[in-house]
C-alpha atoms as a PDB file:
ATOM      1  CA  UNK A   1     -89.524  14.765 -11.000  1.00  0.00           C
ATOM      2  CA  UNK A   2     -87.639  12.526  -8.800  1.00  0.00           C
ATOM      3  CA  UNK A   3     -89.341   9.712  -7.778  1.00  0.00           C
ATOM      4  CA  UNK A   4     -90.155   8.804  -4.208  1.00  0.00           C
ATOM      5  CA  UNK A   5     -88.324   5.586  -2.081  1.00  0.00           C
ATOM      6  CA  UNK A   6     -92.260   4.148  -1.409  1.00  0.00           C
ATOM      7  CA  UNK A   7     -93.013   4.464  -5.295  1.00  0.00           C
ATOM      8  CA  UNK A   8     -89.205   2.412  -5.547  1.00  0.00           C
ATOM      9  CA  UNK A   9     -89.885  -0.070  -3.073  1.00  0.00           C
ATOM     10  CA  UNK A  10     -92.441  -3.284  -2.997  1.00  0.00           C
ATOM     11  CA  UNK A  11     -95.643  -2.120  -0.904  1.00  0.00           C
ATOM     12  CA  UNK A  12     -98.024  -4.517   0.652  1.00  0.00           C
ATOM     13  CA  UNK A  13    -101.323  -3.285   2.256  1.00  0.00           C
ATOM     14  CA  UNK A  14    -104.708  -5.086   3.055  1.00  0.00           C
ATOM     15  CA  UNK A  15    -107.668  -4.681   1.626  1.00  0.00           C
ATOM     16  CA  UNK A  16    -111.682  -5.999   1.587  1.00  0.00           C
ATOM     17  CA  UNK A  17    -110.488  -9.022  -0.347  1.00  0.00           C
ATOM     18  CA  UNK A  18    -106.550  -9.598   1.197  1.00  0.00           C
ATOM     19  CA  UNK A  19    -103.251  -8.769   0.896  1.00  0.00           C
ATOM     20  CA  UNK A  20    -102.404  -6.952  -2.125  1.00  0.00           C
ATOM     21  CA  UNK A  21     -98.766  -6.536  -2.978  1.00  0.00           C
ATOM     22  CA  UNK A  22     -97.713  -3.629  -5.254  1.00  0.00           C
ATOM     23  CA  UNK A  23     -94.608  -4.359  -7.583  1.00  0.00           C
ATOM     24  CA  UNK A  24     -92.229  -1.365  -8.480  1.00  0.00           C
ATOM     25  CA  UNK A  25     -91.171  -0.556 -11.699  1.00  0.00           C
ATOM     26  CA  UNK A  26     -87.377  -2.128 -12.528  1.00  0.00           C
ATOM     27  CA  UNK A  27     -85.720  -5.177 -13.053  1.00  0.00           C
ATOM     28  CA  UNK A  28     -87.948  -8.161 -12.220  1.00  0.00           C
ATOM     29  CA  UNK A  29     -85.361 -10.347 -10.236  1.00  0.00           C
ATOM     30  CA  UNK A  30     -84.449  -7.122  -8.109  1.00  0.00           C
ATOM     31  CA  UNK A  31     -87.779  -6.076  -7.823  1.00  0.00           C
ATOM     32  CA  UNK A  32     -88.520  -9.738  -6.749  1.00  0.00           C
ATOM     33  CA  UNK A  33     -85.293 -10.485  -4.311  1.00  0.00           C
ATOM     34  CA  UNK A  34     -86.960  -7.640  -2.140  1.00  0.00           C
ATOM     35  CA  UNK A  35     -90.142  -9.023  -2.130  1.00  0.00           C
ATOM     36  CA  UNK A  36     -88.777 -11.849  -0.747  1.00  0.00           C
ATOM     37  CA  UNK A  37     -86.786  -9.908   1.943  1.00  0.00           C
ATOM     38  CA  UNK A  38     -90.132  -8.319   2.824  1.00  0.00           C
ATOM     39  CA  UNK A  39     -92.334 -12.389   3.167  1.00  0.00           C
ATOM     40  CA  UNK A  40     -89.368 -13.488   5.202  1.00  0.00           C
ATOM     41  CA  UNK A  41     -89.839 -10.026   7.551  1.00  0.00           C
ATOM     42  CA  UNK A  42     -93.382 -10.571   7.471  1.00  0.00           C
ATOM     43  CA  UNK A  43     -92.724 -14.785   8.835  1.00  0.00           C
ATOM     44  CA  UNK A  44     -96.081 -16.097   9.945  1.00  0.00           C
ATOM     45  CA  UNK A  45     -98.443 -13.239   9.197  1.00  0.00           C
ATOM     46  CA  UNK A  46     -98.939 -14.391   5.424  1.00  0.00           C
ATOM     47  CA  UNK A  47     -98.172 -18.006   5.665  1.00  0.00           C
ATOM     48  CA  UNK A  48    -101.242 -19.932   4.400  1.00  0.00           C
ATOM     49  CA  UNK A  49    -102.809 -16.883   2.689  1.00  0.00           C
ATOM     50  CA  UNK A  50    -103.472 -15.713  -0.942  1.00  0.00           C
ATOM     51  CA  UNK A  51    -102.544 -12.484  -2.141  1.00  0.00           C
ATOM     52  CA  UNK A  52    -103.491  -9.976  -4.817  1.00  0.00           C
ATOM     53  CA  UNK A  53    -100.389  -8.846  -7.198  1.00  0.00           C
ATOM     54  CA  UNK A  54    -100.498  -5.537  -8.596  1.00  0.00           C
ATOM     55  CA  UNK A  55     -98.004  -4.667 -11.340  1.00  0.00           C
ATOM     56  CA  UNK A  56     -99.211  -1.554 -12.848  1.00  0.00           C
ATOM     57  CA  UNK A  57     -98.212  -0.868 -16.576  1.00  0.00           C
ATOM     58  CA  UNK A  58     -95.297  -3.404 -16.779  1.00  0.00           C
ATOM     59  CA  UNK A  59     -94.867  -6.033 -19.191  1.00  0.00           C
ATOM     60  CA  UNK A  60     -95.079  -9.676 -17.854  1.00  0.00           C
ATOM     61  CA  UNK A  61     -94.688 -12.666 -20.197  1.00  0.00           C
ATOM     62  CA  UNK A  62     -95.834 -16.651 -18.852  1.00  0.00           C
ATOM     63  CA  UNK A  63     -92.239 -17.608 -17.117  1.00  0.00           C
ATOM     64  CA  UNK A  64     -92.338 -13.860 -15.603  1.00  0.00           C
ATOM     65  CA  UNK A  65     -96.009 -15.041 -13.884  1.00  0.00           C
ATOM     66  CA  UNK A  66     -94.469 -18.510 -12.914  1.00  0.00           C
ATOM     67  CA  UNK A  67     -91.865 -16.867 -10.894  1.00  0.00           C
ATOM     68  CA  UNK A  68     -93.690 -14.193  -9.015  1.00  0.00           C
ATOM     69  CA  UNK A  69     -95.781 -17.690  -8.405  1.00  0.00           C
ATOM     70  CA  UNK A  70     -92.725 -20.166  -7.445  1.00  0.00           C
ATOM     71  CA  UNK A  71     -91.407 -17.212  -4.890  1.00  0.00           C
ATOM     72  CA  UNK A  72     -94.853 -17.045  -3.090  1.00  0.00           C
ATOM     73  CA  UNK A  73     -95.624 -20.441  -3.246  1.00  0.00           C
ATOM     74  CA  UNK A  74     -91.920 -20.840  -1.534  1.00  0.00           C
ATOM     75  CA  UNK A  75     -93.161 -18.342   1.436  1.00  0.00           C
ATOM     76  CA  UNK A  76     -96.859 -20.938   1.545  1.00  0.00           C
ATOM     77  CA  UNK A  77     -98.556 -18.066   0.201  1.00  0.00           C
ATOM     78  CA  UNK A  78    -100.571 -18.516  -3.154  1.00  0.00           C
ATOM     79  CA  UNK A  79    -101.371 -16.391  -5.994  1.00  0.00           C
ATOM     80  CA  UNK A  80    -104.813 -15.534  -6.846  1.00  0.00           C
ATOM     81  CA  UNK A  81    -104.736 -12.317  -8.955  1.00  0.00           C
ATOM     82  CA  UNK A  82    -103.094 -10.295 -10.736  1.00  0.00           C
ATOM     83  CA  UNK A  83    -103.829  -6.366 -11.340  1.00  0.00           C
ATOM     84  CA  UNK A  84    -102.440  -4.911 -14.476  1.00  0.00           C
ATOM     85  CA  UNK A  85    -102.964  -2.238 -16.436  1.00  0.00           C
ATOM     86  CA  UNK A  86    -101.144  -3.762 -19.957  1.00  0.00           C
ATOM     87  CA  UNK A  87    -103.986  -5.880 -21.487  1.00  0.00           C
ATOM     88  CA  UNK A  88    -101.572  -8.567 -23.141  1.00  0.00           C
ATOM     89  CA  UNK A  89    -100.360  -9.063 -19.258  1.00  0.00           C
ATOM     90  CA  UNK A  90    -104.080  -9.366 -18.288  1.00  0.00           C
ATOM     91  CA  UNK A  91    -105.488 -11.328 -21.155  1.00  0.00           C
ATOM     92  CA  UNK A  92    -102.356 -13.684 -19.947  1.00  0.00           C
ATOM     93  CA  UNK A  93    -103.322 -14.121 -16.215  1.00  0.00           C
ATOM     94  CA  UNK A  94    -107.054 -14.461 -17.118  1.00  0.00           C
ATOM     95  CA  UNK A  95    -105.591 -17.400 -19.013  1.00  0.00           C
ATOM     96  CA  UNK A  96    -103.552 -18.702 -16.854  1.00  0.00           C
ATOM     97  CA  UNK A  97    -106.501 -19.226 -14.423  1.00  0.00           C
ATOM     98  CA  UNK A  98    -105.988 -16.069 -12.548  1.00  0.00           C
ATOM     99  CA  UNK A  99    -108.420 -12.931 -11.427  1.00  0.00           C
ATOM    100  CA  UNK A 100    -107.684  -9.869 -12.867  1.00  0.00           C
ATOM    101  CA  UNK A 101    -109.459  -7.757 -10.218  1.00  0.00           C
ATOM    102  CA  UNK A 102    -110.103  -7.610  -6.843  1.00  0.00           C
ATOM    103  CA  UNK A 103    -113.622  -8.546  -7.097  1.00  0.00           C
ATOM    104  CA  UNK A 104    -113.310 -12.197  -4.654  1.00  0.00           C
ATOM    105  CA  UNK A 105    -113.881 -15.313  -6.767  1.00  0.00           C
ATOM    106  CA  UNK A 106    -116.984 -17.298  -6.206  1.00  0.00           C
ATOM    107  CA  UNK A 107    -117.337 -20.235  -4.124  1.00  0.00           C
ATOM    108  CA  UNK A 108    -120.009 -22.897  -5.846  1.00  0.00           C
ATOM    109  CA  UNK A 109    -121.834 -25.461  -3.425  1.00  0.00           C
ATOM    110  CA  UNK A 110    -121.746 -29.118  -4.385  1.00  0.00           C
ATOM    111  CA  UNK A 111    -124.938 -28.711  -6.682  1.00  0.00           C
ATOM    112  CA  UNK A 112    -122.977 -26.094  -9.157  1.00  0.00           C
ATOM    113  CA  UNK A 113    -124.479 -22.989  -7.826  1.00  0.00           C
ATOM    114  CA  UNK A 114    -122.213 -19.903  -5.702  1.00  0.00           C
ATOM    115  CA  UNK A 115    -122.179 -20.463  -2.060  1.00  0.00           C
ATOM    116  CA  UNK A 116    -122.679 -17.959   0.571  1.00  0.00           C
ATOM    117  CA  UNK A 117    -120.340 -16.248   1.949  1.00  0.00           C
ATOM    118  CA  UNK A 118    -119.211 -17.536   5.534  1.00  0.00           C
ATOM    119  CA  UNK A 119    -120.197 -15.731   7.976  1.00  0.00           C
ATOM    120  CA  UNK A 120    -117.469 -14.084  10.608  1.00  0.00           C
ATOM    121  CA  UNK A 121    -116.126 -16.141  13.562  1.00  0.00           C
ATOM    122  CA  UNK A 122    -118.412 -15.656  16.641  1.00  0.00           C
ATOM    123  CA  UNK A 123    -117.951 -12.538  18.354  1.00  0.00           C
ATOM    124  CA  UNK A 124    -116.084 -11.276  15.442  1.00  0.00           C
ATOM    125  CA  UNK A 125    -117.311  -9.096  12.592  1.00  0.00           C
ATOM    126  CA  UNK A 126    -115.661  -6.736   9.521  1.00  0.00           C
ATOM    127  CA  UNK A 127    -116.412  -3.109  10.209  1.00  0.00           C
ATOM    128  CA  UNK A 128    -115.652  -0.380   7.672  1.00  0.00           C
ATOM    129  CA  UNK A 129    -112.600   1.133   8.403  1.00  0.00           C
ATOM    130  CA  UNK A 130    -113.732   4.960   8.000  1.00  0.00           C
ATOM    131  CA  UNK A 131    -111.294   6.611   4.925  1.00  0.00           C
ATOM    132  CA  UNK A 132    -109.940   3.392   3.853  1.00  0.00           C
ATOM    133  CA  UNK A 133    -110.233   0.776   1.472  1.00  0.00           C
ATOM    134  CA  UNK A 134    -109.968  -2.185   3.679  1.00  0.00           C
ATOM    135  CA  UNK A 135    -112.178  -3.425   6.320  1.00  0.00           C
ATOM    136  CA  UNK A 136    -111.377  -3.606   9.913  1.00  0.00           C
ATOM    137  CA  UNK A 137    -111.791  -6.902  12.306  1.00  0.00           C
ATOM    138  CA  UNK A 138    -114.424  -5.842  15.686  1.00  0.00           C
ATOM    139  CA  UNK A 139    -113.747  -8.261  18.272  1.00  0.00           C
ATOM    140  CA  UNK A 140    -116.635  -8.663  20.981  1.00  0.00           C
ATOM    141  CA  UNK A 141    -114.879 -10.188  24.303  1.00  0.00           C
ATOM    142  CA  UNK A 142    -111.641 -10.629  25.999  1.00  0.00           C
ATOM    143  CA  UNK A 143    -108.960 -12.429  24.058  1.00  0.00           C
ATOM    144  CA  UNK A 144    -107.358 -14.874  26.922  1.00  0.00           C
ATOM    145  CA  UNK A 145    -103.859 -16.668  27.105  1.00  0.00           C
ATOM    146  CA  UNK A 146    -103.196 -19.145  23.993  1.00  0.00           C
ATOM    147  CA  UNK A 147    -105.939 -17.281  21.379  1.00  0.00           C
ATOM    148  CA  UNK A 148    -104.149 -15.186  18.556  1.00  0.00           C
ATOM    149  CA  UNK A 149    -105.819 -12.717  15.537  1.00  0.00           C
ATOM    150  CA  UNK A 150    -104.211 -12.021  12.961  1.00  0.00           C
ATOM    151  CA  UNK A 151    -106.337  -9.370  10.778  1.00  0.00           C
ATOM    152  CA  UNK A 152    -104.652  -8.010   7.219  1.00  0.00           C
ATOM    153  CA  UNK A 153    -106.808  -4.584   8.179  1.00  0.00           C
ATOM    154  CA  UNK A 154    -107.343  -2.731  11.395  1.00  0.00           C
ATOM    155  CA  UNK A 155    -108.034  -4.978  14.715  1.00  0.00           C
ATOM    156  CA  UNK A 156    -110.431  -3.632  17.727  1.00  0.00           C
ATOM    157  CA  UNK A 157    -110.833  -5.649  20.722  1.00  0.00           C
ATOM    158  CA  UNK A 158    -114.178  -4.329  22.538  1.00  0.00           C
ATOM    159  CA  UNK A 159    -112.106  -5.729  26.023  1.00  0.00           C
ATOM    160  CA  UNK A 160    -109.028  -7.383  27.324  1.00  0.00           C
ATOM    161  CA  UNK A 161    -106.158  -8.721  25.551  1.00  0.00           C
ATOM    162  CA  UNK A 162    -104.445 -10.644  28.148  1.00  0.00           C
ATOM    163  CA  UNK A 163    -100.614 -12.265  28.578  1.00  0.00           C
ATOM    164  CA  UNK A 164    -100.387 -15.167  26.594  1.00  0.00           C
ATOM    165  CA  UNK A 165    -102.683 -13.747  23.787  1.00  0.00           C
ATOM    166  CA  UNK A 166    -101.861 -12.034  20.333  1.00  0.00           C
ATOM    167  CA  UNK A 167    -102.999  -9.669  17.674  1.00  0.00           C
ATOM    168  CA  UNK A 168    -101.367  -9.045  14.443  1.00  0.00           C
ATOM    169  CA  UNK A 169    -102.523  -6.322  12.179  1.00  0.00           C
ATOM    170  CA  UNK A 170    -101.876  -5.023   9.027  1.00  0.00           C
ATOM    171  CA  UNK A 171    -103.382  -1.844  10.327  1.00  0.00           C
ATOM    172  CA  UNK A 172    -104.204   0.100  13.284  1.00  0.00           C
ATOM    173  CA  UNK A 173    -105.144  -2.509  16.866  1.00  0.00           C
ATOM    174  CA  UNK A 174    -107.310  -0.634  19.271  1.00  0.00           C
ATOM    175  CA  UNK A 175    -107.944  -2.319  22.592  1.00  0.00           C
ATOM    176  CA  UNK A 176    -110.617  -1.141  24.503  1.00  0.00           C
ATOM    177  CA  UNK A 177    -109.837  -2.471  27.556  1.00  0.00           C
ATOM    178  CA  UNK A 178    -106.241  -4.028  29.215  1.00  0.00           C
ATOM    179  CA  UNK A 179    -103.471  -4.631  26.882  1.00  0.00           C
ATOM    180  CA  UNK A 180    -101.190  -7.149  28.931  1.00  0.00           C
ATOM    181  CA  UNK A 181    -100.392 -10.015  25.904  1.00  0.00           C
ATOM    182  CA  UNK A 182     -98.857  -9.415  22.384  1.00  0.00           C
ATOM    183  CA  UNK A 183     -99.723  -7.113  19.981  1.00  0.00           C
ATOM    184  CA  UNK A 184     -97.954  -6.206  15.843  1.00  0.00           C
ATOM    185  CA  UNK A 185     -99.752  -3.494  13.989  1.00  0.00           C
ATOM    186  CA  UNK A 186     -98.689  -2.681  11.043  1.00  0.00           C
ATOM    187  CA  UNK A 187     -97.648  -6.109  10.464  1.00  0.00           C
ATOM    188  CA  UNK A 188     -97.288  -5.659   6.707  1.00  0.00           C
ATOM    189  CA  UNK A 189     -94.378  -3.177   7.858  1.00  0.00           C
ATOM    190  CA  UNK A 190     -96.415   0.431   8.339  1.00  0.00           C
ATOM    191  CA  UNK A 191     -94.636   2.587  10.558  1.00  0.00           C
ATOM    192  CA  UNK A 192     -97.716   4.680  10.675  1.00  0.00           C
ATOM    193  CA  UNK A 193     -99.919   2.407  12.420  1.00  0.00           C
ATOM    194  CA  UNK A 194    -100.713   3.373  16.001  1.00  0.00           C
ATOM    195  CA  UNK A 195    -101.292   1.223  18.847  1.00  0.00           C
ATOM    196  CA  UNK A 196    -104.164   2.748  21.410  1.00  0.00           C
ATOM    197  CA  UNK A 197    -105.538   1.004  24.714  1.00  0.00           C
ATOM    198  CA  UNK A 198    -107.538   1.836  27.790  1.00  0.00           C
ATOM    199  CA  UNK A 199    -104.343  -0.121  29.906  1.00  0.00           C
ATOM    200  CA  UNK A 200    -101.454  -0.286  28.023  1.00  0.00           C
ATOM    201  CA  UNK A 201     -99.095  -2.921  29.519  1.00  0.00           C
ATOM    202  CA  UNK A 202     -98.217  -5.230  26.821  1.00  0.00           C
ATOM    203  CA  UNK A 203     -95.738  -8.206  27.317  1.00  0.00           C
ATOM    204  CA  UNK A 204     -94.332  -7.478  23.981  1.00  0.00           C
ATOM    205  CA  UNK A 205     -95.503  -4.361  20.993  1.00  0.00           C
ATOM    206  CA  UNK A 206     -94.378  -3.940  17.259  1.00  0.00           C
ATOM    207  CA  UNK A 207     -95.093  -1.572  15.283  1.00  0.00           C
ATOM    208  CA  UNK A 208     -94.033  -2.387  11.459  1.00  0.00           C
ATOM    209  CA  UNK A 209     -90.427  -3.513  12.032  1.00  0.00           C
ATOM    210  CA  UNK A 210     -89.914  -1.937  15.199  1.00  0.00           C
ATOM    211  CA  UNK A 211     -90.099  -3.490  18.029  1.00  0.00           C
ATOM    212  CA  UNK A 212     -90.628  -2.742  22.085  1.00  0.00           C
ATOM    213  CA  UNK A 213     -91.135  -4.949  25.036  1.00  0.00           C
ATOM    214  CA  UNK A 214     -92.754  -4.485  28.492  1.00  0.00           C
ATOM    215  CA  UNK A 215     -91.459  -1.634  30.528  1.00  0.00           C
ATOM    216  CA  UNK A 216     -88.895  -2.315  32.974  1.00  0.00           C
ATOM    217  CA  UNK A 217     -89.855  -3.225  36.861  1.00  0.00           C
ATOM    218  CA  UNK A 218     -89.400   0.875  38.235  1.00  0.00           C
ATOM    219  CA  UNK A 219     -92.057   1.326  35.498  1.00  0.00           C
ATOM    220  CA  UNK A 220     -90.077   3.489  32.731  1.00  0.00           C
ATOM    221  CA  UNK A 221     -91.601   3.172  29.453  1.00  0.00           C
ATOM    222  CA  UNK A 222     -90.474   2.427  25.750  1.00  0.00           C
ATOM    223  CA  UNK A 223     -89.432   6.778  25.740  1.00  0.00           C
ATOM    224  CA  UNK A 224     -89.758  10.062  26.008  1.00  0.00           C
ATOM    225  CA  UNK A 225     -92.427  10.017  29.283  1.00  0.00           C
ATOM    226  CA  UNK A 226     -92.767   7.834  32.982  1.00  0.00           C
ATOM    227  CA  UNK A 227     -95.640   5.499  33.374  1.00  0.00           C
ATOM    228  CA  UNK A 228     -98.421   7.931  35.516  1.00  0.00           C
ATOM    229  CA  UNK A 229     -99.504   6.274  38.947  1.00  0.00           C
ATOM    230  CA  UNK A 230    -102.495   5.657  37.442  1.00  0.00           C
ATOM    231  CA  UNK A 231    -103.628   3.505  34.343  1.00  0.00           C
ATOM    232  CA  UNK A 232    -104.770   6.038  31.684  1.00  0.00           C
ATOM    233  CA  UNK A 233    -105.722   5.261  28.030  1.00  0.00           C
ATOM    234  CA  UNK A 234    -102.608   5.862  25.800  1.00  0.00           C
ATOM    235  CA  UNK A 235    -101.454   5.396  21.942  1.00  0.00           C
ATOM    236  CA  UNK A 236     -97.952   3.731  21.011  1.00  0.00           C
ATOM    237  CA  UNK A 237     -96.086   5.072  17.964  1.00  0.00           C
ATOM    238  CA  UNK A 238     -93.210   5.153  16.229  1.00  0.00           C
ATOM    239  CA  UNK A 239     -91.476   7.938  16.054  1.00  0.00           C
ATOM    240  CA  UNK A 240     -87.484   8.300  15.306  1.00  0.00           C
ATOM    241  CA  UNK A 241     -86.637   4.560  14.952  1.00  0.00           C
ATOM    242  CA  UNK A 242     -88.292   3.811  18.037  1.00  0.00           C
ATOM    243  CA  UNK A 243     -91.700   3.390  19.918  1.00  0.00           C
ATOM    244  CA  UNK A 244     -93.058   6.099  21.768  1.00  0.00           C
ATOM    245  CA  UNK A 245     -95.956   5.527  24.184  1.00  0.00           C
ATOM    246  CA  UNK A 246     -97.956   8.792  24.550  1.00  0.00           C
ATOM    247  CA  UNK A 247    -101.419   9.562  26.849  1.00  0.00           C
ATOM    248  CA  UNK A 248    -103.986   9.644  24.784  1.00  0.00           C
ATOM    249  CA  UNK A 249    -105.043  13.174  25.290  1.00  0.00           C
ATOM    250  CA  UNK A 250    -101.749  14.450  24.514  1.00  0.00           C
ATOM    251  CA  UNK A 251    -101.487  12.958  21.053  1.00  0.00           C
ATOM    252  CA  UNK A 252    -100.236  15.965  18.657  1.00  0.00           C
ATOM    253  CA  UNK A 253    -101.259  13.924  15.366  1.00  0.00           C
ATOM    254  CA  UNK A 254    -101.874  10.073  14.091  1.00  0.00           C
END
């Protein structure tokens, strides 16, 4: 059975407790030389976070660990776990100090015993993201020039996004209200994430690694149809290499 390019390639999704990257089967430094490809793609999006490393059945020994860490660490991204299924590989994390599931570490107060977990930013709480396994980020307000999101899940934005503003998303952003600032889905590079808003006029959209700016001044959008006279809710896609912007009602699929 020949094996598909996504099973070949390094995958990185989000999940409930972060980024989780999936290693291929191959040689290591290979395998490794495109993850680093994909960190540098990815620029500020993971910078300062911790990620997950999944490795399946493959054989790691201590220096093999070390350099999946070095390569993060090089991208300011640090190594917190690592998921495998051969148990001298996951005997060796757990003894190297590292999680061996996804289950999130505890946090301990001064006096010994586990901290709550903090709470969600004002006006900001996870929501289940129906038929996934990460949670989405529900925004209450208007995001205005200067504030930025960045979400390894879904975004929603329950009102404006305006210029000046950003939201980066490992998933799907839904803006229910006027999209005028700067908005990645897909971040993690998913082609299949969809961008949908009540007012779509963003100063700048990207969709994985694709990337489309404001429509020109006689008001032609990214492809395929005119902007209508007036403001309707619409989803941006991509679709043949580029970004389509599409009303709403007239999606054929997601």
């Amino acid at each position: 059975m020949a094996t598909s390019s996504s099973e070949q390639s390094v995958q990185i999704k989000g999940t409930s407790s972060g980024l989780v990257i999936t290693l291929p089967n191959g040689d290591l430094v290979a395998v490794l030389a495109q993850l680093a490809e994909r960190l540098q793609a990815m620029g500020s999006f993971v910078k300062g976070g911790r990620v997950a490393v999944e490795i399946g059945a493959r054989a790691l020994n201590e220096p093999d660990i070390a350099d999946i860490g070095r390569l993060l660490e090089a991208h300011q991204v640090s190594l917190w776990a690592l998921l495998s299924e051969h148990p001298p590989t996951r005997q060796l994390a757990a003894n190297l100090g590292l999680a061996v599931d996804l289950a999130p570490p505890l946090r301990h107060n001064g006096n010994g015993q586990p901290a709550p977990a903090a709470g969600p930013p004002p006006g900001v709480k996870p929501v289940l993201h129906a038929g996934e396994d990460f949670s989405a980020l529900l925004v209450h307000g208007t995001l205005r020039g200067g504030q930025s999101i960045e979400h390894p899940g879904a975004v929603i934005v329950m009102g404006d996004v305006n210029a000046g503003a950003q939201v980066v998303a490992g998933g799907d952003v839904v803006i229910w209200g006027r999209l005028r600032g700067t908005v990645h889905a897909g971040a993690a590079g998913n082609r299949a994430a969809v961008v949908c808003a009540l007012v779509l006029q963003p100063t700048q959209l990207r969709i994985g690694d694709t990337i489309g700016r404001a429509p020109d001044p006689i008001g032609q959008r990214w492809r395929l149809h005119l902007r209508p006279s007036r403001p309707a809710p619409e989803v941006a896609h991509v679709s043949d290499g580029a970004i389509v912007v599409e009303p709403w009602d007239q999606v054929k699929s997601w």
